[in-house]
PDB file of N, CA and C in Angstrom:
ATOM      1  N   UNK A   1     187.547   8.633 222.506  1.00  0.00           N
ATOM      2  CA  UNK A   1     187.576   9.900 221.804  1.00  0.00           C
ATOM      3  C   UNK A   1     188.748   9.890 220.833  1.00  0.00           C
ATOM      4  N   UNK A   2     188.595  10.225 219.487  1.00  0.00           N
ATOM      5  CA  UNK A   2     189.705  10.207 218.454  1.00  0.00           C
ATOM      6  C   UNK A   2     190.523  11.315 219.048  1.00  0.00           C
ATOM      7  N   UNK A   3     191.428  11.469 218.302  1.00  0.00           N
ATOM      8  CA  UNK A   3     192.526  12.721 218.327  1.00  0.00           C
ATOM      9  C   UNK A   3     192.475  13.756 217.019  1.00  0.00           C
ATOM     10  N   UNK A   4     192.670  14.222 216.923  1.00  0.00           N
ATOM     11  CA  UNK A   4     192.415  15.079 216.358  1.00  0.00           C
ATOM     12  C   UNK A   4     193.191  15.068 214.836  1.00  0.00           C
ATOM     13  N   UNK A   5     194.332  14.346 214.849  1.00  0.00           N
ATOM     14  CA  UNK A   5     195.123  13.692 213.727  1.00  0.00           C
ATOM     15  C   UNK A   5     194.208  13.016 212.659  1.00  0.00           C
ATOM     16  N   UNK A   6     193.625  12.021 213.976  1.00  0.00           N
ATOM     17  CA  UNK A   6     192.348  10.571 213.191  1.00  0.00           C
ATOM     18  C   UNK A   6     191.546  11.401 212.912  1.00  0.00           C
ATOM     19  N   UNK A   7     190.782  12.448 213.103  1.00  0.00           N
ATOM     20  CA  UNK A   7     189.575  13.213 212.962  1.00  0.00           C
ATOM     21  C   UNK A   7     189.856  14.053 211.755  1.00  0.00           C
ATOM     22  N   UNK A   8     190.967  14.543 211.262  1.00  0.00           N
ATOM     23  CA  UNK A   8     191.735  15.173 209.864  1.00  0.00           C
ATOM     24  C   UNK A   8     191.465  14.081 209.071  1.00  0.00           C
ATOM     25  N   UNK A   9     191.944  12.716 208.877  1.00  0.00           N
ATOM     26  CA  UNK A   9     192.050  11.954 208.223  1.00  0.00           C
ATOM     27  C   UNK A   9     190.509  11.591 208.202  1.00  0.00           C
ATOM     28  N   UNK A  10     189.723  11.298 208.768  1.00  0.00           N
ATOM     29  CA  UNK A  10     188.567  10.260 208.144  1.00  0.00           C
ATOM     30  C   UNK A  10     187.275  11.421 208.299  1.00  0.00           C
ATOM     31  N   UNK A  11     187.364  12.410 208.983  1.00  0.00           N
ATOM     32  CA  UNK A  11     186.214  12.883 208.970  1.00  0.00           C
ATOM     33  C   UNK A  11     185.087  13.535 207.611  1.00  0.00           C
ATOM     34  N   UNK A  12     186.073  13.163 206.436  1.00  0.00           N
ATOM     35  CA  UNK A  12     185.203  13.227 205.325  1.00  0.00           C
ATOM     36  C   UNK A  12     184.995  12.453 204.293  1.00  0.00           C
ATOM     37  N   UNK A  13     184.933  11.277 205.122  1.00  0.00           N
ATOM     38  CA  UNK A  13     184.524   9.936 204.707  1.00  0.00           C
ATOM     39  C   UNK A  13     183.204   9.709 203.886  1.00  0.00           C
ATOM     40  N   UNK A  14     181.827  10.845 204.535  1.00  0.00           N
ATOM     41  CA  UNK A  14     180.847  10.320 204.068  1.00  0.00           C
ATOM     42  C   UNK A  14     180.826  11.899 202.865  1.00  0.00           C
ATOM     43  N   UNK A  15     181.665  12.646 202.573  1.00  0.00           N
ATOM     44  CA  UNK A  15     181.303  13.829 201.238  1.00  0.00           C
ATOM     45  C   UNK A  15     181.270  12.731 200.381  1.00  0.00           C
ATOM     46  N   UNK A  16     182.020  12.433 199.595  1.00  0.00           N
ATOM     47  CA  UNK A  16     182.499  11.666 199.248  1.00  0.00           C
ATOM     48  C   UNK A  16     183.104  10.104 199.342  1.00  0.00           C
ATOM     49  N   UNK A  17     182.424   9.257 199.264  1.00  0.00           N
ATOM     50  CA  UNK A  17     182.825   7.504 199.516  1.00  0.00           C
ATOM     51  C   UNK A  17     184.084   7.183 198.785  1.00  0.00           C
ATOM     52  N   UNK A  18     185.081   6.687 199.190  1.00  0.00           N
ATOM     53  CA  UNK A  18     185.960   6.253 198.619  1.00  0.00           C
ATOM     54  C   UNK A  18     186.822   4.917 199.373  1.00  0.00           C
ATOM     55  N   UNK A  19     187.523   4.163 198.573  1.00  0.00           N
ATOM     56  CA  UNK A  19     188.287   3.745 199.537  1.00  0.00           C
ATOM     57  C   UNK A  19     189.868   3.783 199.518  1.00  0.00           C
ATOM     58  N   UNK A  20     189.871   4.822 198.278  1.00  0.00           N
ATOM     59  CA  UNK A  20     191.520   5.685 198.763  1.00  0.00           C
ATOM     60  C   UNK A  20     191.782   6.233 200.146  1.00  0.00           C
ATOM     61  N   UNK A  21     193.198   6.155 200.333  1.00  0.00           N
ATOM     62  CA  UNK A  21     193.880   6.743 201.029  1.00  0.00           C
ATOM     63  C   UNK A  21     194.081   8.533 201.499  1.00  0.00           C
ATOM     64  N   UNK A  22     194.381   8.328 200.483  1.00  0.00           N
ATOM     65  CA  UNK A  22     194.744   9.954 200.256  1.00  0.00           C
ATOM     66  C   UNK A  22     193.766  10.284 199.609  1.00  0.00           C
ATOM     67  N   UNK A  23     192.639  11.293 199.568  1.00  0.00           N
ATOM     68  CA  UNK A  23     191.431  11.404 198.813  1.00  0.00           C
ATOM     69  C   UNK A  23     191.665  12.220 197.650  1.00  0.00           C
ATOM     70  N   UNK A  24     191.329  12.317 196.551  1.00  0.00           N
ATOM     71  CA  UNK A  24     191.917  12.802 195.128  1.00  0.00           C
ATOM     72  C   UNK A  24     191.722  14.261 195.467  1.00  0.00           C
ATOM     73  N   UNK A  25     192.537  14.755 194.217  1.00  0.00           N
ATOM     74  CA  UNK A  25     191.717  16.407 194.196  1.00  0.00           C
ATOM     75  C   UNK A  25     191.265  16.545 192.963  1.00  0.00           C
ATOM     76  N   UNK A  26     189.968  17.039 192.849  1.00  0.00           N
ATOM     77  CA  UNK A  26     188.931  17.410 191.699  1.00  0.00           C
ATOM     78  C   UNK A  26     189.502  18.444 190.827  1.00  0.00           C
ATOM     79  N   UNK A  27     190.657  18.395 189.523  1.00  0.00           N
ATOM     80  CA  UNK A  27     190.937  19.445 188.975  1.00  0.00           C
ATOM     81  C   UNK A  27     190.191  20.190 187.965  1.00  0.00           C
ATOM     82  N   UNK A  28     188.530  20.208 187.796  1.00  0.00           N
ATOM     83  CA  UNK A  28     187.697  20.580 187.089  1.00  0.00           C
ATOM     84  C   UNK A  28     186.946  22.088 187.308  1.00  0.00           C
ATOM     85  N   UNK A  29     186.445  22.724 186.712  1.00  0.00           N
ATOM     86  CA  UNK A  29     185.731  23.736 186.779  1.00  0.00           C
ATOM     87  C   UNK A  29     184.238  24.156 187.290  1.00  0.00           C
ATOM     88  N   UNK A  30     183.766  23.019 186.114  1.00  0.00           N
ATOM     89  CA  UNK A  30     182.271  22.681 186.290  1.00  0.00           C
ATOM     90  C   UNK A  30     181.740  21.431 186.141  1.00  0.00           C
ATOM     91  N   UNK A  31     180.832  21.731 186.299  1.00  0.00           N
ATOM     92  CA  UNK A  31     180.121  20.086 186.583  1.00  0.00           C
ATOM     93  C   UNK A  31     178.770  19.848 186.144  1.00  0.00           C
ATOM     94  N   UNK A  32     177.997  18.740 185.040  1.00  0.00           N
ATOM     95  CA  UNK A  32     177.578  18.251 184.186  1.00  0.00           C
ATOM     96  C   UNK A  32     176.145  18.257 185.494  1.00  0.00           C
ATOM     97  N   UNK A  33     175.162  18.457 184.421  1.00  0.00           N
ATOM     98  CA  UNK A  33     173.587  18.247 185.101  1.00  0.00           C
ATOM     99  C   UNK A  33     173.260  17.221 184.397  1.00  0.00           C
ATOM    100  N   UNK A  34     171.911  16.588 185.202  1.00  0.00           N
ATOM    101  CA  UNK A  34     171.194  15.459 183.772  1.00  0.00           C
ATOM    102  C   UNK A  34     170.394  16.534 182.971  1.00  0.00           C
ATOM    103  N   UNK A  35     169.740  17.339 184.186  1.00  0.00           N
ATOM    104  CA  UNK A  35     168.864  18.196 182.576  1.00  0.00           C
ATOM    105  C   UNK A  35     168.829  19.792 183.587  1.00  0.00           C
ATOM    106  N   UNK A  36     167.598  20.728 183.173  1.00  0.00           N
ATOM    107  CA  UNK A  36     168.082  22.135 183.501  1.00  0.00           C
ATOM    108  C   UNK A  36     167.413  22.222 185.072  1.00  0.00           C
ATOM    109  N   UNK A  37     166.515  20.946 184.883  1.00  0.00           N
ATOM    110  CA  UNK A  37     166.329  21.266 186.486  1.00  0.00           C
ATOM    111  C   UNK A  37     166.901  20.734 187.668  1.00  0.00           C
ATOM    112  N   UNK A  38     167.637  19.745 187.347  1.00  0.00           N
ATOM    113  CA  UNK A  38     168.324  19.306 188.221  1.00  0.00           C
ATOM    114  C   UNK A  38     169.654  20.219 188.298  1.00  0.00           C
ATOM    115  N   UNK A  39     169.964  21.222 187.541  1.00  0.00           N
ATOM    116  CA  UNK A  39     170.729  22.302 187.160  1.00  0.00           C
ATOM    117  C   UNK A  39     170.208  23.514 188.277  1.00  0.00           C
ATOM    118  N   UNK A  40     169.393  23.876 188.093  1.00  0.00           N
ATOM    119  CA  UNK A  40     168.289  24.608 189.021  1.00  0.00           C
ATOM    120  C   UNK A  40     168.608  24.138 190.387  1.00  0.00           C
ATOM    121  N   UNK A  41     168.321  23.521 190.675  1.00  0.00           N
ATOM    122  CA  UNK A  41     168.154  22.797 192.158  1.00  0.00           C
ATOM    123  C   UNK A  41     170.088  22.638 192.335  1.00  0.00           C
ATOM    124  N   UNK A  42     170.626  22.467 192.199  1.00  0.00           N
ATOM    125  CA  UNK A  42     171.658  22.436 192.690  1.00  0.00           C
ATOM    126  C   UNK A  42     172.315  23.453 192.525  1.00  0.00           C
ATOM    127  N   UNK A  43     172.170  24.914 191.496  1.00  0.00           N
ATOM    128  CA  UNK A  43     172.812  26.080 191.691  1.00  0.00           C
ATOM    129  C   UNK A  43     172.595  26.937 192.829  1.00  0.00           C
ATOM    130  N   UNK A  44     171.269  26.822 193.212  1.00  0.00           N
ATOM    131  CA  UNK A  44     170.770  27.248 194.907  1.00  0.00           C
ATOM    132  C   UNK A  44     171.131  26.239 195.798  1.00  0.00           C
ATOM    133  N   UNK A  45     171.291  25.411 196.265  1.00  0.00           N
ATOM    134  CA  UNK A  45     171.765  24.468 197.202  1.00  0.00           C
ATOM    135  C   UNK A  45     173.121  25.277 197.852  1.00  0.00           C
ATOM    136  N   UNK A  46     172.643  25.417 199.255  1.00  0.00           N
ATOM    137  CA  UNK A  46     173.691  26.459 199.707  1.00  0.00           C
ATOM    138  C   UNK A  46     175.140  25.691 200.021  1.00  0.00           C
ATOM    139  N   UNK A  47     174.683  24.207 200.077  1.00  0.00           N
ATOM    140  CA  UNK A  47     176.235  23.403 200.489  1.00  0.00           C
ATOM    141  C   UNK A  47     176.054  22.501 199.786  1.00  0.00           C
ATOM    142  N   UNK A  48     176.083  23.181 198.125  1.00  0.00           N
ATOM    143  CA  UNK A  48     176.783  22.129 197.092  1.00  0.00           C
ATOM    144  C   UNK A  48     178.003  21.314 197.046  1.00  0.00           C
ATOM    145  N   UNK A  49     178.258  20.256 196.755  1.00  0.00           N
ATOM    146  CA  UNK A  49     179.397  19.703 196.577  1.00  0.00           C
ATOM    147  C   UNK A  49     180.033  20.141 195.170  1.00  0.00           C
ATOM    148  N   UNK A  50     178.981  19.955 193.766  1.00  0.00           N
ATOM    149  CA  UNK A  50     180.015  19.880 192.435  1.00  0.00           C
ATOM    150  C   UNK A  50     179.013  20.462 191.745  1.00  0.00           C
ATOM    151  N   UNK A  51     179.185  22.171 191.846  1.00  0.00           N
ATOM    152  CA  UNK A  51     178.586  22.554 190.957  1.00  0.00           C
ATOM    153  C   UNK A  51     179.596  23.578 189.795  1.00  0.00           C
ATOM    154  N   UNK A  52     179.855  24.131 190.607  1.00  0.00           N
ATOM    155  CA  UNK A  52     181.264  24.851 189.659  1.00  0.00           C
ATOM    156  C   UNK A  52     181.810  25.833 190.659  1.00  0.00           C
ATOM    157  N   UNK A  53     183.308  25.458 190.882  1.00  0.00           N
ATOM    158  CA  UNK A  53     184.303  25.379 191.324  1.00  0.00           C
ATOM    159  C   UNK A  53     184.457  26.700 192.705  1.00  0.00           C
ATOM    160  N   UNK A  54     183.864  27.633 191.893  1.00  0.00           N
ATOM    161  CA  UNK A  54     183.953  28.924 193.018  1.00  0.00           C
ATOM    162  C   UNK A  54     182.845  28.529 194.017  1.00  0.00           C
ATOM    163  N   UNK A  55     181.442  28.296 193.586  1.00  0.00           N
ATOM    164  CA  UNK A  55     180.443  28.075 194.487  1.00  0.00           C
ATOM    165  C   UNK A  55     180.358  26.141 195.448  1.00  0.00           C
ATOM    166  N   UNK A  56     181.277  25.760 195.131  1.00  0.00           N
ATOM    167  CA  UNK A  56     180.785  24.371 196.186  1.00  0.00           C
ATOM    168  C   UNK A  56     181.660  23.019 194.664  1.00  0.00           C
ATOM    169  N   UNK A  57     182.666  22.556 195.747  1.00  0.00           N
ATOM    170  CA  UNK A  57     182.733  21.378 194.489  1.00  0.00           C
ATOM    171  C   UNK A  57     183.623  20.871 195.499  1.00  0.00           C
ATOM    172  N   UNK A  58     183.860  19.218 195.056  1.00  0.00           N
ATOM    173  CA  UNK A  58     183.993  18.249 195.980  1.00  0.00           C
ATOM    174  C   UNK A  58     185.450  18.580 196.905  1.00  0.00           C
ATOM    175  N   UNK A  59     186.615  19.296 196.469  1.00  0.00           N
ATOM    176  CA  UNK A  59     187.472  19.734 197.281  1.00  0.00           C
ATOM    177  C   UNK A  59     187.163  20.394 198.500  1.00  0.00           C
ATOM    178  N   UNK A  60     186.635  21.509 198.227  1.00  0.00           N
ATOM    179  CA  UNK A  60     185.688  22.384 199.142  1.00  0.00           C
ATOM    180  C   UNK A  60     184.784  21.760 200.423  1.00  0.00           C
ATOM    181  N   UNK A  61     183.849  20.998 199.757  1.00  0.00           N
ATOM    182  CA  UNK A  61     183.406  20.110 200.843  1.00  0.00           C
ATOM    183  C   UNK A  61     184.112  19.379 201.455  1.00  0.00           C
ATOM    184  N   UNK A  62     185.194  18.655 200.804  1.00  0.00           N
ATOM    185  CA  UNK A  62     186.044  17.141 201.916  1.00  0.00           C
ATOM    186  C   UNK A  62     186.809  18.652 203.102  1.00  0.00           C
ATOM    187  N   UNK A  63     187.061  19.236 202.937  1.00  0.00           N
ATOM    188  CA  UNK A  63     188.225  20.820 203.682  1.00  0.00           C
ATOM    189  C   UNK A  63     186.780  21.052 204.649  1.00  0.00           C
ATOM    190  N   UNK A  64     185.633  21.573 204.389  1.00  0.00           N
ATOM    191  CA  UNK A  64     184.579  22.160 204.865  1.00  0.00           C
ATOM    192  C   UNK A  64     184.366  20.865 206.439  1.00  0.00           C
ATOM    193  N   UNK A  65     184.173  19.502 205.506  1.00  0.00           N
ATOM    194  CA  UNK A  65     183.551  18.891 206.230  1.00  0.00           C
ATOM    195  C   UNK A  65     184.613  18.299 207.504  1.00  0.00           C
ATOM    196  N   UNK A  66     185.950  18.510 207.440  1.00  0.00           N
ATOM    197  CA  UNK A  66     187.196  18.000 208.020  1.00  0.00           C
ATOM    198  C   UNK A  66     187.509  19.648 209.166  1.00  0.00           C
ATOM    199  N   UNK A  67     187.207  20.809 208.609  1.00  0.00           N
ATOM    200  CA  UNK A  67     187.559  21.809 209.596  1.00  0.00           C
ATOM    201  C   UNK A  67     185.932  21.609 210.556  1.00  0.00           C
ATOM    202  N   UNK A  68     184.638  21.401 209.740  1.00  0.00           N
ATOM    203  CA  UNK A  68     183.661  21.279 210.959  1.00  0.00           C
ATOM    204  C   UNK A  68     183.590  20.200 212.238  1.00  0.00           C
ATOM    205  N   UNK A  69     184.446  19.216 211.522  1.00  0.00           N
ATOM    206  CA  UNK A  69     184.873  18.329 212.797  1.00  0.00           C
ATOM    207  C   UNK A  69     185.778  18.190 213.886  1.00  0.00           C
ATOM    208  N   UNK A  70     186.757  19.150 212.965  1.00  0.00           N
ATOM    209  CA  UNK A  70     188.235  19.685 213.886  1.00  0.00           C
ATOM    210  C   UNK A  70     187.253  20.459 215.493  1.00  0.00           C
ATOM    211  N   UNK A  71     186.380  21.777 214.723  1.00  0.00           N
ATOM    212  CA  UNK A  71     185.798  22.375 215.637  1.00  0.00           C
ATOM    213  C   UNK A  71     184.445  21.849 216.810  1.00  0.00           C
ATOM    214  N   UNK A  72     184.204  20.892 215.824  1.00  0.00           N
ATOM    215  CA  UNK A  72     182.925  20.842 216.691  1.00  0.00           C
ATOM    216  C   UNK A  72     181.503  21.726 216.150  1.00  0.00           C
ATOM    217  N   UNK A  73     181.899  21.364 215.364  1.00  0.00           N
ATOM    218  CA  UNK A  73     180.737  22.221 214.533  1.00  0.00           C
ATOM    219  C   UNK A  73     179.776  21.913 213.795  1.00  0.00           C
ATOM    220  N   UNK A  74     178.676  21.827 213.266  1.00  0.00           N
ATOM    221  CA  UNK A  74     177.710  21.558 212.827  1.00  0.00           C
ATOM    222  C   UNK A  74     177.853  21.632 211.254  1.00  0.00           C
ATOM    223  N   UNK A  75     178.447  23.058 211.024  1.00  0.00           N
ATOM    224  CA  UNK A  75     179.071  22.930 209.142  1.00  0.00           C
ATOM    225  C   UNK A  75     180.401  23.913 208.897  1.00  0.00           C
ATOM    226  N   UNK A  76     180.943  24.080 208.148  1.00  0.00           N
ATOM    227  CA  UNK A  76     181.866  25.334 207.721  1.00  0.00           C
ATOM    228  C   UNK A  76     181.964  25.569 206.369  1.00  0.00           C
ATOM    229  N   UNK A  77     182.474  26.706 206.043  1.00  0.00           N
ATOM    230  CA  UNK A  77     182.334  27.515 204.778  1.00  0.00           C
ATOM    231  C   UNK A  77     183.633  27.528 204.642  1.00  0.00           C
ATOM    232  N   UNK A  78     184.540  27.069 203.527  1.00  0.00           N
ATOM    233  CA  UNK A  78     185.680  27.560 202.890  1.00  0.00           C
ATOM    234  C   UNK A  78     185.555  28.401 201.542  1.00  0.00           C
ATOM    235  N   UNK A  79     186.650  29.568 202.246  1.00  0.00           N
ATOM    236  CA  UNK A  79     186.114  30.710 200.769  1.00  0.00           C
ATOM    237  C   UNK A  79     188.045  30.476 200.100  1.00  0.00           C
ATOM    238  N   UNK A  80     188.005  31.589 199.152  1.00  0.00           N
ATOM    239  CA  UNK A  80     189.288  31.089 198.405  1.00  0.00           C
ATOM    240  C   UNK A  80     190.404  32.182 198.843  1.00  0.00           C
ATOM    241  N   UNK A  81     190.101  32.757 199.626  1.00  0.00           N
ATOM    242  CA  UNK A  81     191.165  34.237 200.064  1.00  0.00           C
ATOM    243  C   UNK A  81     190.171  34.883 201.673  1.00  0.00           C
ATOM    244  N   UNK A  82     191.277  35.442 202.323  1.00  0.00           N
ATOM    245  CA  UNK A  82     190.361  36.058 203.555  1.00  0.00           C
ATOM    246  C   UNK A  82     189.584  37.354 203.400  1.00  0.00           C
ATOM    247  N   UNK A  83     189.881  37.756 202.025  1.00  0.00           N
ATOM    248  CA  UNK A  83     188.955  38.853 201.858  1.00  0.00           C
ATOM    249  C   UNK A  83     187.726  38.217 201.296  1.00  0.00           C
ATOM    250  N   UNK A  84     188.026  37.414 200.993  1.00  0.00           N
ATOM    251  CA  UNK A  84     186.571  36.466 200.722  1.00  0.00           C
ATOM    252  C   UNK A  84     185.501  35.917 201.831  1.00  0.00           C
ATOM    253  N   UNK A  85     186.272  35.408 202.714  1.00  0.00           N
ATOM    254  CA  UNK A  85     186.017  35.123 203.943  1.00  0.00           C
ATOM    255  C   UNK A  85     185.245  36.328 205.095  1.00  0.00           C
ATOM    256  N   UNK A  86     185.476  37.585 204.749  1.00  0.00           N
ATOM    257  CA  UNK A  86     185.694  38.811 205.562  1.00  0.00           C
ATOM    258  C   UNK A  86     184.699  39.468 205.028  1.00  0.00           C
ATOM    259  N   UNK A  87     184.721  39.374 203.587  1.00  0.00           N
ATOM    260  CA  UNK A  87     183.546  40.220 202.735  1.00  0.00           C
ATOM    261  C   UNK A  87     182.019  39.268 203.302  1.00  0.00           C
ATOM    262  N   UNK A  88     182.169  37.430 202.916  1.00  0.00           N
ATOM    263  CA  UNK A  88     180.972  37.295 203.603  1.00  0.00           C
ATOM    264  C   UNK A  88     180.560  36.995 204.668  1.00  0.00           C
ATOM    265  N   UNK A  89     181.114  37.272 205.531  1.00  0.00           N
ATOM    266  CA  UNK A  89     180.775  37.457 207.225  1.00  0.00           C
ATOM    267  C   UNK A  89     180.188  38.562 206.894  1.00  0.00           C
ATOM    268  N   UNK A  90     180.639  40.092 206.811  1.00  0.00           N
ATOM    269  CA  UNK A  90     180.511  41.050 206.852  1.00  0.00           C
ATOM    270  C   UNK A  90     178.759  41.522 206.007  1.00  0.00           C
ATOM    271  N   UNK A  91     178.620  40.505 204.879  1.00  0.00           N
ATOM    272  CA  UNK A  91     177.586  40.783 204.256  1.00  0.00           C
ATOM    273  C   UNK A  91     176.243  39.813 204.870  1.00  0.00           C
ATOM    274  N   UNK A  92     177.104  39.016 205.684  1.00  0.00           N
ATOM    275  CA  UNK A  92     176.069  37.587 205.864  1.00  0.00           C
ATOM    276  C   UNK A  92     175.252  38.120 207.320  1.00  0.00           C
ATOM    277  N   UNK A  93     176.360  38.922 207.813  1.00  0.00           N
ATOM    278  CA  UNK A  93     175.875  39.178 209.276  1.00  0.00           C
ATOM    279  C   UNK A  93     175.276  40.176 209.656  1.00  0.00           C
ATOM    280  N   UNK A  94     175.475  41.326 208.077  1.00  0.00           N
ATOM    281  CA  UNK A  94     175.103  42.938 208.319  1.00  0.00           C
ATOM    282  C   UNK A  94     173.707  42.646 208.041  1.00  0.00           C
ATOM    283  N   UNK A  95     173.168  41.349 207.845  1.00  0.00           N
ATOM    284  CA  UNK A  95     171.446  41.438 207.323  1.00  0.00           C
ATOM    285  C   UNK A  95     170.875  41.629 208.433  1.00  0.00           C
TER     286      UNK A  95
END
């Protein structure tokens, strides 16, 4: 069984392939389609990696995919503030 140190470090190995160390950080906004439907299809994709920056982009996921392993969890959502966090629980759960 890893520790939980090793499980920070590699558990987001497969968002993103790399064979850095330290995994980069994505300082971009948005992110380039080949055409409008492959644009389409990835603005609904609920666990985008790189679509633009507020909704899903590769920082987000390597954090997402490293706290779902910390827990034991199947996936996680990183929002950018806890009222962010609070607003969509609150909207996700009142359905």
């Amino acid at each position: 069984m890893s520790g939980s140190s090793t499980i920070a470090i590699h558990a987001d190995r497969d968002v993103y392939p790399s064979r850095a160390v330290a995994r980069p950080i994505y300082q971009t906004a948005a992110f380039w389609a080949e055409d409008a439907e492959q644009f389409a299809q990835v603005a609904v994709d609920p666990r985008g990696h790189d679509f633009y920056t507020r909704y899903g982009n590769p920082n987000h996921a390597q954090v997402a995919a490293v706290v779902a392993e910390l827990e034991h969890a199947e996936a996680a959502m990183v929002t950018a503030s806890g009222m962010a966090a609070l607003t969509t629980a609150v909207l996700y759960w009142g359905w």
